[in-house]
Protein backbone atom coordinates (compact mmCIF):
# COMPACT_ATOMS: atom_id res chain seq x y z
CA UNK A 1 261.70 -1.23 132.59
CA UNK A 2 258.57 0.50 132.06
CA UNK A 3 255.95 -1.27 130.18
CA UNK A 4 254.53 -0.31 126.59
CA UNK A 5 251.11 -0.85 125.86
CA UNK A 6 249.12 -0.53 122.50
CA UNK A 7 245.62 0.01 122.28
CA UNK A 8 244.15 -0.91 118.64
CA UNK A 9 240.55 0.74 118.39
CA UNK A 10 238.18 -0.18 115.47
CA UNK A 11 235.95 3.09 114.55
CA UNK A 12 232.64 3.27 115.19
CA UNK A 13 229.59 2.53 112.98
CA UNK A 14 229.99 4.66 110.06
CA UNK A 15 227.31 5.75 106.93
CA UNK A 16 228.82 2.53 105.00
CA UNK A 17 227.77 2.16 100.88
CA UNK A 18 226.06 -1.50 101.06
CA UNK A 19 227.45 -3.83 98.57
CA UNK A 20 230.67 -2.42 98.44
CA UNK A 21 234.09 -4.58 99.36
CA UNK A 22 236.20 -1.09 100.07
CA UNK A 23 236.92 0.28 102.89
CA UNK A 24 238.00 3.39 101.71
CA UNK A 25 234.84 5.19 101.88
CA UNK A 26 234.58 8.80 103.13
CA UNK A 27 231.72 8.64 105.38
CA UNK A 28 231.20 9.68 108.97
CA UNK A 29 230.12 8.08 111.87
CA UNK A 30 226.32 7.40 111.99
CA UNK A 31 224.57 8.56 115.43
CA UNK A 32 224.79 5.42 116.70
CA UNK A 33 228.44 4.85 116.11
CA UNK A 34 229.15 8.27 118.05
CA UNK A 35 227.11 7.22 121.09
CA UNK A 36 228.96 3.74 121.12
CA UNK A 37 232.43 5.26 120.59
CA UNK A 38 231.94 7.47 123.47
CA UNK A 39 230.47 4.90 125.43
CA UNK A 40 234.12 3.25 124.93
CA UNK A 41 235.88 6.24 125.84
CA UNK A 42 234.66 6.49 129.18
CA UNK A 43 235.30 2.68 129.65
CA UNK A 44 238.80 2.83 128.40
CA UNK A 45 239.20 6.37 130.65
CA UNK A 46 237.87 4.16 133.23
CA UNK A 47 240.48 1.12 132.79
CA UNK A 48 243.87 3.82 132.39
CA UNK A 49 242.44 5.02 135.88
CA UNK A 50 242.29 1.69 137.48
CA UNK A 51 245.47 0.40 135.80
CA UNK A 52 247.49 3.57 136.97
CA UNK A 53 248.91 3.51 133.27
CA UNK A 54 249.90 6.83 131.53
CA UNK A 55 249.06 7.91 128.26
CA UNK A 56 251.05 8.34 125.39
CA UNK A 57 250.99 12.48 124.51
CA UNK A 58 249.38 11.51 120.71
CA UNK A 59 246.84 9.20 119.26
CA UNK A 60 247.51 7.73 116.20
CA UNK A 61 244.72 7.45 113.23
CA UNK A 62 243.97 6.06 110.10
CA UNK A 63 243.25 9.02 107.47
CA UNK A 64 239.38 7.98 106.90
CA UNK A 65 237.12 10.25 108.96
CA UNK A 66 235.24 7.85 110.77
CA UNK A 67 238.73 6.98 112.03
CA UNK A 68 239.46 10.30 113.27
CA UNK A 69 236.23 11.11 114.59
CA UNK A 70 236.83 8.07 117.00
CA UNK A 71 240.18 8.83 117.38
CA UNK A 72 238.90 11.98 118.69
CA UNK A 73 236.11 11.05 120.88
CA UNK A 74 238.64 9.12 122.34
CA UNK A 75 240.83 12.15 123.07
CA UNK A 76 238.44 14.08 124.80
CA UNK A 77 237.63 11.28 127.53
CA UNK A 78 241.23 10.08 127.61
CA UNK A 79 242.93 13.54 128.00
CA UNK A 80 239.98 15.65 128.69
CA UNK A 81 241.66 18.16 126.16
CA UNK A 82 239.09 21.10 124.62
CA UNK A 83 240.50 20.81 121.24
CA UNK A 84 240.51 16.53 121.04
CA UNK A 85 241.47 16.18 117.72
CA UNK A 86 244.57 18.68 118.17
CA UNK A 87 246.18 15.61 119.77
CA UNK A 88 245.22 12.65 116.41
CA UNK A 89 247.99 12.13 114.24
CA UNK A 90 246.64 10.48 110.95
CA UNK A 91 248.62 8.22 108.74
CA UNK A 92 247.79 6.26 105.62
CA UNK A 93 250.13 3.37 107.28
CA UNK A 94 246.40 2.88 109.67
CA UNK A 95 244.49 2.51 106.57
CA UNK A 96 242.34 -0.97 105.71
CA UNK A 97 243.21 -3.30 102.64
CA UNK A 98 242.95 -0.71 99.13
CA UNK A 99 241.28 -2.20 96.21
CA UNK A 100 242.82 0.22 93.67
CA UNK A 101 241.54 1.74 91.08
CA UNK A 102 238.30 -0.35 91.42
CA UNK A 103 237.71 1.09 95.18
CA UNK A 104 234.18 1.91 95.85
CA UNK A 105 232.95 0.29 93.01
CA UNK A 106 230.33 -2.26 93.96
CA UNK A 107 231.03 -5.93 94.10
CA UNK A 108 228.80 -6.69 91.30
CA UNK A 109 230.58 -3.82 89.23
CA UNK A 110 233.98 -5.28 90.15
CA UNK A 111 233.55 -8.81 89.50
CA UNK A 112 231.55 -7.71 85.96
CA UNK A 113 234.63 -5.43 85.10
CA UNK A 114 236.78 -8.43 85.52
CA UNK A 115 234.41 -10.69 83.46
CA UNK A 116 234.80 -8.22 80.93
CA UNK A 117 238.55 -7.79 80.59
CA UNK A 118 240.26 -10.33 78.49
CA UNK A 119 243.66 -10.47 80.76
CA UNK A 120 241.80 -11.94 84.28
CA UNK A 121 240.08 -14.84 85.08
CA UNK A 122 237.37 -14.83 87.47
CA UNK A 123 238.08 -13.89 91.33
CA UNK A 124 237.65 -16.60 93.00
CA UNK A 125 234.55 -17.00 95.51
CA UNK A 126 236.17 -15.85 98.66
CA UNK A 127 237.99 -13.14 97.08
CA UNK A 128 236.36 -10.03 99.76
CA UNK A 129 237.51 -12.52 102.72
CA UNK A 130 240.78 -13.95 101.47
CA UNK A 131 243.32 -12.82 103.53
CA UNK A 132 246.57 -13.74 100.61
CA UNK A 133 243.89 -12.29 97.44
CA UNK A 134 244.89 -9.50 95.90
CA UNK A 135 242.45 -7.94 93.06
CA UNK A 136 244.38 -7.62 89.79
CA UNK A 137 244.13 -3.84 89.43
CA UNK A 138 246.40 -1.19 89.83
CA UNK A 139 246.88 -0.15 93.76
CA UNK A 140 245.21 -2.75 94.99
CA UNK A 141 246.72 -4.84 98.14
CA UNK A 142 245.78 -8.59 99.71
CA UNK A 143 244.77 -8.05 103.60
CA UNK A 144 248.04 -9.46 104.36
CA UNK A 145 249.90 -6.75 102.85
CA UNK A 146 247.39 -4.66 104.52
CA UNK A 147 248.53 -5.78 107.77
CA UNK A 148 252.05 -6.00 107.43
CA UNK A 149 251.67 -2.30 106.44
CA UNK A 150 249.78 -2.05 109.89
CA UNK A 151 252.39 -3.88 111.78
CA UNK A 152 255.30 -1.97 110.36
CA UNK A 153 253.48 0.91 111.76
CA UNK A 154 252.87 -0.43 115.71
CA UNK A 155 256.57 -1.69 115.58
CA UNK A 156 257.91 1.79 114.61
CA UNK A 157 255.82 3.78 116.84
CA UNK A 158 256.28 1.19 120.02
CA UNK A 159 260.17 1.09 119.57
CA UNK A 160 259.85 4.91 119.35
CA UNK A 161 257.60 5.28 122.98
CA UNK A 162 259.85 2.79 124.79
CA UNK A 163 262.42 4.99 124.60
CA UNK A 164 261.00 7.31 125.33
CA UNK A 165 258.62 6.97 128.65
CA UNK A 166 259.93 5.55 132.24
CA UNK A 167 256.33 4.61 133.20
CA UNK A 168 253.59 1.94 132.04
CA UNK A 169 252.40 3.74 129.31
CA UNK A 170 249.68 3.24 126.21
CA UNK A 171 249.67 4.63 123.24
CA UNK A 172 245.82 4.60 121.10
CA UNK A 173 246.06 3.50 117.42
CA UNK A 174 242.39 3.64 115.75
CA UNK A 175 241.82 2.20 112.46
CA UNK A 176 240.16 -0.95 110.79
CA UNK A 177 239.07 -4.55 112.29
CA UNK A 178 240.62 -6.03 108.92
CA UNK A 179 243.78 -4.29 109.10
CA UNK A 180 244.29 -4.80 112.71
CA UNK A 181 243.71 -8.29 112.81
CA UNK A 182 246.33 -9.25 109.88
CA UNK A 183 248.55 -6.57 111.77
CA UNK A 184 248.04 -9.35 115.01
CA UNK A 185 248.94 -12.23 112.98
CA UNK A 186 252.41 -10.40 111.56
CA UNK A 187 253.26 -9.83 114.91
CA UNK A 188 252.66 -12.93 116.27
CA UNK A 189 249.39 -12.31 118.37
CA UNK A 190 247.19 -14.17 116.49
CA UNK A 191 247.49 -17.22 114.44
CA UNK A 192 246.42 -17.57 110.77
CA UNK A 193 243.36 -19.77 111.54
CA UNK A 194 242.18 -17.59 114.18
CA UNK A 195 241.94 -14.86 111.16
CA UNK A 196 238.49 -16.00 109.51
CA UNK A 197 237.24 -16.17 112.95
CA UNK A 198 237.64 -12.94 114.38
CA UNK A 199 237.38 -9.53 113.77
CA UNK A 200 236.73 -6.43 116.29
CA UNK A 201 233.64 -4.74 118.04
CA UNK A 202 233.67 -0.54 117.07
CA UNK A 203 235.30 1.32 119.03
CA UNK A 204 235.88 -1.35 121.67
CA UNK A 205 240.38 -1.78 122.42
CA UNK A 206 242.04 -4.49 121.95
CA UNK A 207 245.37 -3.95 124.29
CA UNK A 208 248.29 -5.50 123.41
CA UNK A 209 252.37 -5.65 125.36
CA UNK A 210 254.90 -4.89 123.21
CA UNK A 211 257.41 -6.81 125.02
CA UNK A 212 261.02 -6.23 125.62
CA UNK A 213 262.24 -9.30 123.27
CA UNK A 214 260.18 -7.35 120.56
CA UNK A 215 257.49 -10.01 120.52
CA UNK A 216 253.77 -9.03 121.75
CA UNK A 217 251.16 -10.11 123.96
CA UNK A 218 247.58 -9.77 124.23
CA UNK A 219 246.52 -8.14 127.85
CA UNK A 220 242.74 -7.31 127.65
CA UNK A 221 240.16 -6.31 125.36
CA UNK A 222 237.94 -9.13 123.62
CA UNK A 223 237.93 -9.94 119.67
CA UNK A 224 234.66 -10.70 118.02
CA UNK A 225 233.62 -13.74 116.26
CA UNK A 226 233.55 -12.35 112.82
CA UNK A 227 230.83 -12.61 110.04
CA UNK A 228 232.31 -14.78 107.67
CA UNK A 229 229.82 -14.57 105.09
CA UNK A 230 230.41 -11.34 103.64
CA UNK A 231 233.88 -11.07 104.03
CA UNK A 232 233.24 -7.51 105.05
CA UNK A 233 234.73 -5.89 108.60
């Protein structure tokens, strides 16, 4: 049977608000982040070549531009396609953790808001990192539920391709280091310590077997030793 490959891509370096826990933001790719994500491109171009794997016909993207900007770099080296973003199929199933109706407020102006409002106590001091902590407000979601939303996604679309294909073939997913890495956890790649410890370089794949049991395995592509102290991906 043919194998089914995913390839989970973190965007590239984007114009990011400082101070501010959501991910959510609307902002492009800085000049740097476009130079490293098609750095990437040709390497990952580079490793389909000297796998002999195929390609699945779409990419999949998170909705936030920096996400399809990548996801469209990506395209161009990959399929070498004059209209690259003709082939990025976005989803809000991609996107990171949503902080509700307090997203892209500061983290001062969140945890004052909360201070303020008679019904909450206090987050608590790892509340940006926490991967169970869910903020109190309305449409807000823990990372966990963040990644299981993520997971839900890869399972769905990975079912879908091995149907489909009768070569080893990889499909691109680009989204969020956050995201992906509770995503890994739900489906078994990662354990739950390894989750404060990690996180993703931009733009670099992590490539992961979606095996015929329905379990997964990590092939290639490294994970970063994350930044604990802001919480932030």
């Amino acid at each position: 049977m043919a194998r089914v490959i995913a390839a989970l891509i973190r965007h590239g370096e984007y114009h990011q608000r400082a101070d501010t826990p959501s991910a959510h933001q609307p902002y492009a790719l800085t000049a740097q982040g476009e130079t490293t994500v098609l750095n990437e491109a040709g390497k990952f171009a580079a490793l389909l070549e000297q796998q002999a794997w195929s390609v699945a016909e779409r990419i999949d993207s998170s909705n936030m531009l920096r996400a399809w900007q990548t996801a469209g770099i990506f395209a161009g080296k990959v399929y070498q396609h004059e209209t690259p973003t003709a082939l990025v199929d976005s989803y809000d199933d991609l996107a990171e953790r949503g902080l509700g109706s307090v997203a892209n407020l500061t983290i001062e102006q969140i945890e004052k808001i909360m201070a303020e409002d008679p019904r909450y106590q206090g987050p608590p001091q790892d509340w940006k990192s926490s991967s169970h902590y869910c903020l109190p407000f309305q449409g807000a979601e823990s990372l966990m539920q963040a990644g299981e939303r993520v997971a839900q996604h890869l399972r769905q679309q990975m079912q879908g391709l091995r149907a489909e294909v009768s070569v080893d073939t990889v499909k691109l997913f680009v989204g969020h280091g956050a995201a992906f890495r509770h995503a890994a956890y739900h489906l078994g790649i990662l354990e739950f310590e390894q989750l404060a410890q990690l996180s993703m370089f931009h733009a670099q794949p992590v490539i992961v077997e979606y095996l015929d049991d329905g379990s997964w395995q990590h092939i290639t592509g490294d994970w970063k030793i994350r930044n604990a102290k802001n919480g932030l991906d």
